[in-house]
Protein backbone atom coordinates (compact mmCIF):
# COMPACT_ATOMS: atom_id res chain seq x y z
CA UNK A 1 21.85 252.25 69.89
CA UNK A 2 25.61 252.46 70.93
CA UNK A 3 27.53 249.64 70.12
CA UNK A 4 30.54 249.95 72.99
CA UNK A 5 33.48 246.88 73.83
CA UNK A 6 34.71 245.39 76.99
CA UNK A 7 38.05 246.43 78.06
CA UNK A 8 39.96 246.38 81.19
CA UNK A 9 42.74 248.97 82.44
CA UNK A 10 44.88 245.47 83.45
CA UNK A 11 48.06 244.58 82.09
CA UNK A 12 46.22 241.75 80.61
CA UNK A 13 44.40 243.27 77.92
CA UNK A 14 46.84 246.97 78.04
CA UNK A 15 49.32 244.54 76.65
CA UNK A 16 47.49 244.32 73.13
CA UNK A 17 47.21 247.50 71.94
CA UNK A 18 51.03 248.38 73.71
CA UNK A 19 49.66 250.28 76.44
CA UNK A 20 48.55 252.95 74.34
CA UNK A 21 44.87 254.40 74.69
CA UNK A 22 45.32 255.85 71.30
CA UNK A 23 45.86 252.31 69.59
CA UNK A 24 42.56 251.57 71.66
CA UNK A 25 40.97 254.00 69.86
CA UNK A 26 42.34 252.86 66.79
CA UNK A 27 40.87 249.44 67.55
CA UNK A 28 37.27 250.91 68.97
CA UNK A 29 37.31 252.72 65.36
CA UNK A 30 38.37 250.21 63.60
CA UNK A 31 35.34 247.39 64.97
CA UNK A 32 33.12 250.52 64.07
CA UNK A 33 31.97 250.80 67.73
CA UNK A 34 31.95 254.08 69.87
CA UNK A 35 33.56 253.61 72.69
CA UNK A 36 34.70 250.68 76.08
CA UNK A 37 32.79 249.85 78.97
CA UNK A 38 35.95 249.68 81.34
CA UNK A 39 36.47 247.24 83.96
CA UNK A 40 38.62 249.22 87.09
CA UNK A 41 39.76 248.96 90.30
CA UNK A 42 40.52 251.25 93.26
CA UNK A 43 42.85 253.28 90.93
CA UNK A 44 43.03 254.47 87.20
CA UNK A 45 44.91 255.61 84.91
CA UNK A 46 44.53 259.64 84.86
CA UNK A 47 45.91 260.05 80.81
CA UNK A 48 42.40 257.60 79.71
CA UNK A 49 40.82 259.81 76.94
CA UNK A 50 37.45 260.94 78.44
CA UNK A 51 35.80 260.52 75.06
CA UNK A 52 37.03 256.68 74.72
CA UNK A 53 34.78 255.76 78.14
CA UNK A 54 31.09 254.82 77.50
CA UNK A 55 30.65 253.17 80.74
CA UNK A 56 32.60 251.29 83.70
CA UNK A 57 32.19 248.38 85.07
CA UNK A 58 33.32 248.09 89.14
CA UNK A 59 34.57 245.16 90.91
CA UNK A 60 32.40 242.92 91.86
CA UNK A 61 33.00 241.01 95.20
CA UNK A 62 31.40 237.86 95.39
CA UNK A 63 31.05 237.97 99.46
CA UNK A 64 30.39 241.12 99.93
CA UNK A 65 26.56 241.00 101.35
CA UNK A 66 28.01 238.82 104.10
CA UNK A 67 30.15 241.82 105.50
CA UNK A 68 27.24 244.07 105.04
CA UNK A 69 24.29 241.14 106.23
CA UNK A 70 26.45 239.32 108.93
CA UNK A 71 29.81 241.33 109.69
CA UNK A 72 30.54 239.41 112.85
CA UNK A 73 31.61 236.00 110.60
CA UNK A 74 34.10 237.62 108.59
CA UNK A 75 37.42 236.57 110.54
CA UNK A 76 39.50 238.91 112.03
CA UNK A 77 42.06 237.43 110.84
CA UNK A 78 41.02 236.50 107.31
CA UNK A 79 43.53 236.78 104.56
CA UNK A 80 43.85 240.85 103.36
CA UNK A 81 43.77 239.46 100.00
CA UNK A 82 40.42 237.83 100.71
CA UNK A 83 38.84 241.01 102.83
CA UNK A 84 40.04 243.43 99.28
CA UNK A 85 38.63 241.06 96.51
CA UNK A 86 36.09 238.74 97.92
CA UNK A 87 34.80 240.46 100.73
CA UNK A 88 35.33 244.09 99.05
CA UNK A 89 36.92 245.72 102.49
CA UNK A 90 37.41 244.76 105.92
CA UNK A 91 34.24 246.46 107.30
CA UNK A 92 30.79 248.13 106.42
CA UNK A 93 32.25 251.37 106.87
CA UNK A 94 35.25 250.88 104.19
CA UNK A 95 33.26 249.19 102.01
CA UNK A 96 30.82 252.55 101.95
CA UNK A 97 34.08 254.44 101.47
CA UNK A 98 35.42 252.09 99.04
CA UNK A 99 32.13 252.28 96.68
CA UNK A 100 31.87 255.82 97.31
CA UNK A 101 34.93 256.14 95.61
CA UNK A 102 34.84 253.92 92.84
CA UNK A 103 31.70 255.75 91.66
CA UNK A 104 33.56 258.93 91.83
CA UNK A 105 36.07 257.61 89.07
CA UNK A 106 33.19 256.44 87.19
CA UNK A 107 31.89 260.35 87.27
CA UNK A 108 35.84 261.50 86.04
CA UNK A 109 36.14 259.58 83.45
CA UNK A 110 32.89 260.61 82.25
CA UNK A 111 30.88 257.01 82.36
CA UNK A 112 27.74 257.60 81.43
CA UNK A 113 26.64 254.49 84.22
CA UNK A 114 28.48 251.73 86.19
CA UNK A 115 28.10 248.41 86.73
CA UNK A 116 27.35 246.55 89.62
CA UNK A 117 26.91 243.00 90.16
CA UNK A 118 24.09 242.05 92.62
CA UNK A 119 24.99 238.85 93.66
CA UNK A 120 26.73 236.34 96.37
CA UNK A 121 28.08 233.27 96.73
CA UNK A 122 30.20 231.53 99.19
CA UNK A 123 32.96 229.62 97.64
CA UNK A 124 32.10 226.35 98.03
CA UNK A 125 28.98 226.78 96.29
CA UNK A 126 30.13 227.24 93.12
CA UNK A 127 30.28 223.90 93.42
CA UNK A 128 27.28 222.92 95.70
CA UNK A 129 25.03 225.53 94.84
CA UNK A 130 23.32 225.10 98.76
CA UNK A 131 23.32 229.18 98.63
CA UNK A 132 23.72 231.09 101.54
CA UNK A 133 21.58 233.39 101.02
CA UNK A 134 18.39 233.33 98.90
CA UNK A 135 17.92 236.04 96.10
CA UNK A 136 15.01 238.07 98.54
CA UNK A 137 18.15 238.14 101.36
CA UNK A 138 20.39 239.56 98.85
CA UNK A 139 18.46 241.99 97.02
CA UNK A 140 17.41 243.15 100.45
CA UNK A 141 20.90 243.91 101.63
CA UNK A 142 22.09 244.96 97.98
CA UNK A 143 19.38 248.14 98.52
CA UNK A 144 19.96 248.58 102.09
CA UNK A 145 24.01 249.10 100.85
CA UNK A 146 23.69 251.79 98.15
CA UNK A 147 20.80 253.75 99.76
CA UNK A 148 24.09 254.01 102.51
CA UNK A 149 26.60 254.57 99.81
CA UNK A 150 24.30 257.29 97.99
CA UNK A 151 23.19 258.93 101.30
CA UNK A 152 27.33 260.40 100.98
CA UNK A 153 25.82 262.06 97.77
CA UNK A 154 23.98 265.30 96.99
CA UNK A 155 20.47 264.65 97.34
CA UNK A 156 20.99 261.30 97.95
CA UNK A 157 21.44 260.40 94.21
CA UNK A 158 24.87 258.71 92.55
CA UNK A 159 27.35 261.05 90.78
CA UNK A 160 26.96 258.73 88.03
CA UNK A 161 23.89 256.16 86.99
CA UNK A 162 24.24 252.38 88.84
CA UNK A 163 23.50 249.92 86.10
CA UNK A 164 22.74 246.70 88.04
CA UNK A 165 23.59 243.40 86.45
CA UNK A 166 22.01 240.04 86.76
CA UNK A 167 24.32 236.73 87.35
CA UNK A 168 23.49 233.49 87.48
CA UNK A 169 23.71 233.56 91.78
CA UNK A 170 21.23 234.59 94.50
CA UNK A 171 20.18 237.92 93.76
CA UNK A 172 19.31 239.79 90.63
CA UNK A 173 18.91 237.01 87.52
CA UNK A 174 16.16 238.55 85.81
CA UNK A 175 14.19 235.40 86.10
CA UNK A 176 11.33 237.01 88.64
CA UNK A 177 9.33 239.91 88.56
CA UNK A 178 8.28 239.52 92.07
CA UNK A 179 12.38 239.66 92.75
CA UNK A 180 12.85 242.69 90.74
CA UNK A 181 10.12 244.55 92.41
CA UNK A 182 11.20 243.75 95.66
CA UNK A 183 14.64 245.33 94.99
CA UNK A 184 13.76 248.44 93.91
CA UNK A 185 11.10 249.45 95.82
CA UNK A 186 13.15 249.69 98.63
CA UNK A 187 15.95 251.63 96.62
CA UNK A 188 15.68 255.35 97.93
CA UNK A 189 17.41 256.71 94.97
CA UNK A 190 16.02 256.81 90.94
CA UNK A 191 19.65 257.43 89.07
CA UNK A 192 19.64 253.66 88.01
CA UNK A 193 19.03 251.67 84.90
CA UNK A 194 19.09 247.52 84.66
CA UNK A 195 22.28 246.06 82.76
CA UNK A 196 20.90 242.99 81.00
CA UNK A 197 23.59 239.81 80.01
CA UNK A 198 22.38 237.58 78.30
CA UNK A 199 25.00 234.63 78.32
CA UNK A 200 23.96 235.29 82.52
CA UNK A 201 20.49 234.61 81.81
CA UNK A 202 21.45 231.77 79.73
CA UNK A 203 23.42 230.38 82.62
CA UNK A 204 20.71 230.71 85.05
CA UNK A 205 18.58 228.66 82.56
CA UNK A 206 20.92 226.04 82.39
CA UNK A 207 20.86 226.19 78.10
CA UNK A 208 22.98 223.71 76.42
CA UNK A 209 22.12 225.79 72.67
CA UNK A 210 22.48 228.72 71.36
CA UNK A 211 18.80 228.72 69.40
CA UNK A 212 17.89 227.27 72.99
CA UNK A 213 19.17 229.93 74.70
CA UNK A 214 17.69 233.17 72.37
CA UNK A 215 14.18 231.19 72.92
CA UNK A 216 14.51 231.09 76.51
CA UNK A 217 16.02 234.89 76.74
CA UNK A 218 13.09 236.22 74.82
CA UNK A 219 10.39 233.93 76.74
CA UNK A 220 12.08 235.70 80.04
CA UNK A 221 11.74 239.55 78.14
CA UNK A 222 8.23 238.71 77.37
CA UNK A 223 7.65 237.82 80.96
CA UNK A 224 8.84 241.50 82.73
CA UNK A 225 6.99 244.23 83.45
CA UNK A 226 7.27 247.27 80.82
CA UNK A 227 8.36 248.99 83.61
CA UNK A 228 11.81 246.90 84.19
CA UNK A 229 12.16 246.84 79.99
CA UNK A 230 11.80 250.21 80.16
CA UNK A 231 15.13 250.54 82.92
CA UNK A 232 17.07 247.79 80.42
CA UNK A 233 19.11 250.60 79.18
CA UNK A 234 22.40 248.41 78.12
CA UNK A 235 22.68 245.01 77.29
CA UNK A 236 26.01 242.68 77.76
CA UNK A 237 25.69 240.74 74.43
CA UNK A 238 27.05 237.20 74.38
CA UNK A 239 26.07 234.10 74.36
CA UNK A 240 26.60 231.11 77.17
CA UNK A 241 25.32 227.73 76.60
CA UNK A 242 27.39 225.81 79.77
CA UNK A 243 24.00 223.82 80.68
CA UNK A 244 25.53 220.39 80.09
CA UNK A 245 28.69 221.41 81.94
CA UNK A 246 27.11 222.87 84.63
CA UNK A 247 24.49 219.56 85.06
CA UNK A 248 27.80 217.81 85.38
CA UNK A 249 30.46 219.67 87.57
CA UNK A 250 27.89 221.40 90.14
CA UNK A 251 25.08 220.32 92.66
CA UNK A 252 28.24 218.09 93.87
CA UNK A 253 30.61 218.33 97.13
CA UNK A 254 33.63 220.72 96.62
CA UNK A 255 37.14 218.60 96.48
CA UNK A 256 38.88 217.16 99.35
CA UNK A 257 40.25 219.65 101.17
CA UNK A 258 39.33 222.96 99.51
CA UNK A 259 37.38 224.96 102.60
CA UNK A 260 41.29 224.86 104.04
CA UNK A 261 42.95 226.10 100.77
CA UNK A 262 44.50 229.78 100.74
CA UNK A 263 41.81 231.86 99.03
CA UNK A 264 44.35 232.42 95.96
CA UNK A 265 44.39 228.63 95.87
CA UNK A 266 40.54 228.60 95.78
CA UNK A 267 39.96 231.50 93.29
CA UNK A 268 42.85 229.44 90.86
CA UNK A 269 40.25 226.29 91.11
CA UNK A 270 37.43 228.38 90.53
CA UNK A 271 38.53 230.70 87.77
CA UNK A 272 38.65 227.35 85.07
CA UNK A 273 35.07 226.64 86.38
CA UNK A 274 33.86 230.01 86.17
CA UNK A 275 35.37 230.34 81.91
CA UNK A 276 33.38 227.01 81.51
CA UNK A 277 30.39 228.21 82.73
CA UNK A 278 30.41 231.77 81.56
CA UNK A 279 31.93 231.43 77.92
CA UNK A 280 31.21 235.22 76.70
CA UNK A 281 30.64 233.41 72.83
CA UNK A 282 29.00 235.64 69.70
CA UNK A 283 25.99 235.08 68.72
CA UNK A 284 25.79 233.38 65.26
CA UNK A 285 22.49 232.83 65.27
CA UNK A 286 20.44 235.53 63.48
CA UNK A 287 17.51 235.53 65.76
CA UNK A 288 18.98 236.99 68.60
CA UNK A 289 18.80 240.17 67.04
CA UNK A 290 14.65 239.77 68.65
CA UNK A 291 16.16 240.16 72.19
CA UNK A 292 18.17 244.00 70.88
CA UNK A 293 14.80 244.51 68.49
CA UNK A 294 12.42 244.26 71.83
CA UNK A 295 14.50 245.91 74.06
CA UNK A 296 15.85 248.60 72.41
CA UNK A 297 18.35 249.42 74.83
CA UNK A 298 20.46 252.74 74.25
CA UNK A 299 24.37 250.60 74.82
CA UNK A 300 25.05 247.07 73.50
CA UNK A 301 28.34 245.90 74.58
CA UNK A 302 30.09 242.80 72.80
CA UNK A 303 31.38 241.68 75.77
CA UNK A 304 33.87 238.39 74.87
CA UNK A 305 36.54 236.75 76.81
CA UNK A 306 39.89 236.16 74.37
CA UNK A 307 43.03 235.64 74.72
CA UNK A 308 44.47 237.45 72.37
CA UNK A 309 43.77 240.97 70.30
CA UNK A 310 43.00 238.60 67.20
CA UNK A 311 40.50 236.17 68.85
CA UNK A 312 39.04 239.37 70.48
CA UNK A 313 38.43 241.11 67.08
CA UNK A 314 36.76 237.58 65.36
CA UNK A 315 34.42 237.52 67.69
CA UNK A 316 33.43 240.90 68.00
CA UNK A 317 33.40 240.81 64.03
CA UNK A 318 31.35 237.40 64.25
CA UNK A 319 28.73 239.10 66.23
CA UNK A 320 28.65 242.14 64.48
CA UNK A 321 28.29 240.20 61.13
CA UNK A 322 25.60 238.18 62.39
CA UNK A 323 23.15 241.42 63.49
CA UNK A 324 24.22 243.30 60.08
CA UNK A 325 22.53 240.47 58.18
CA UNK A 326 19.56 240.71 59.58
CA UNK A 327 19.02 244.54 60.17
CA UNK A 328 19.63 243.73 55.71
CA UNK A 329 16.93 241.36 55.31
């Protein structure tokens, strides 16, 4: 079992270790973990040491299975901004092109999978939660998109494993076997493996505490096939326990006035929301070492949110401390 780190190639987190990939390895070393799963975009820096990458995690765009479900109510003239981060491209035929090539840096820098969200929501949702879509729609389109991205391939297969991710959205949650099934038996490809988050799961479950929320994660393991445990091949370990927020702030009308709000206005509401909801915490509770224990997956990433290279490293040394006590008991 690798134990791997969240990092992105953004300024935001470059900043901490000077933009230097070899004080990134220092730090990797140093929280005696083997490597970053490595949130990019459409470009990359070349000089990234091949042996620092375990995985990569791609952009996920929230909208993007209304351009592939319903093309003709995307506006023509929506916002460029909007059409490259929400919507993922302007059309079905970019957004191919655009995956296409995102998975091709995931093959260069030698990821052994990337993640994908499958998910959507519509803005004003987050706050209303009246989806769209429901999760059959959107696992439907998810595997009618990549069997069209991985027909570009050699045999039809990825140049690098898809590790699909559950969120707390219509789509994949991880919450229904029927759901699961549905998805992939109409993928037309087999180079995949299931990314499992827990502090997702937790949000879908609306959990307001931790020993809550590893009691509810391990009810929802012991509910999936051993087929699906069996593709749980990395698991984003962190712990979420927004219940109470989320019982207060959502299943409401968004504010006055938001549909009209530039979508960089909308995300800059959102994004407080979303750290609220999704707090990427350690565990310090010893039995969640049960969910790693049943699962066995081959990658664990301690996946945190910080805001500084200190607060990273206490958390990742919190959670690190709390599953070295118990593989010691």
């Amino acid at each position: 079992m690798k134990e791997i780190l969240n990092l992105s190639g953004y300024s935001v987190d470059m900043e901490r270790y000077n933009y230097s990939w070899e004080e990134v390895k220092k730090f990797v070393h140093a929280m005696e973990c083997s490597g970053v799963e490595l949130l990019i975009g459409g470009e990359y820096d070349q000089t990234i040491p091949r042996d620092l990458i375990s995985s990569v995690h791609l952009p996920g765009w929230l909208g993007w299975i209304r351009l592939w479900r319903e093309p003709d109510t995307v506006p023509i003239d929506c916002d460029p901004y909007k059409l490259a981060y929400y919507y993922g491209a302007a059309s079905q035929e970019s957004l191919i092109q655009t995956f296409c090539a995102n998975l091709k840096n995931a093959k260069q820098l030698g990821a052994a999978y990337a993640v994908f969200h499958i998910t959507h929501i519509e803005l004003e949702d987050f706050f209303t939660r009246n989806h769209r879509y429901s999760s059959f729609e959107v696992l439907s389109s998810a595997a009618s998109f990549l069997n069209a991205v991985c027909r570009n391939f050699w045999r039809g297969e990825p140049p690098v494993t898809l590790g699909f991710e559950n969120l707390w959205w219509p789509g994949l949650t991880f919450l229904s076997q029927e759901e699961i099934d549905y998805f992939t038996k109409q993928l037309a490809f087999d180079n995949w493996i299931f990314v499992l988050d827990t502090g997702h799961m937790m949000n879908a479950l609306n959990v307001s505490h931790e020993e809550e929320g590893i009691f509810q994660v391990l009810s929802q393991i012991a509910q999936l096939s051993h087929a699906t445990r069996q593709r749980i091949k990395s698991v984003h370990f962190q712990c979420s326990v927004s219940g109470i927020y989320q019982k207060e702030h959502c299943f409401c009308d968004p504010p006055f006035g938001f549909a009209e709000l530039p979508y960089a206005q909308q995300i800059s509401q959102l994004m407080p929301m979303i750290a609220e909801i999704d707090q990427h915490r350690p565990f310090t509770n010893g039995a969640c070492f049960r969910i790693l224990e049943i699962l066995k997956p081959e990658y664990v990433v301690h996946e945190f949110t910080s805001t500084s290279r200190k607060e990273f490293e206490e958390k990742i040394k919190t959670q690190k401390n709390t599953l070295k006590k118990c593989t010691e008991l």
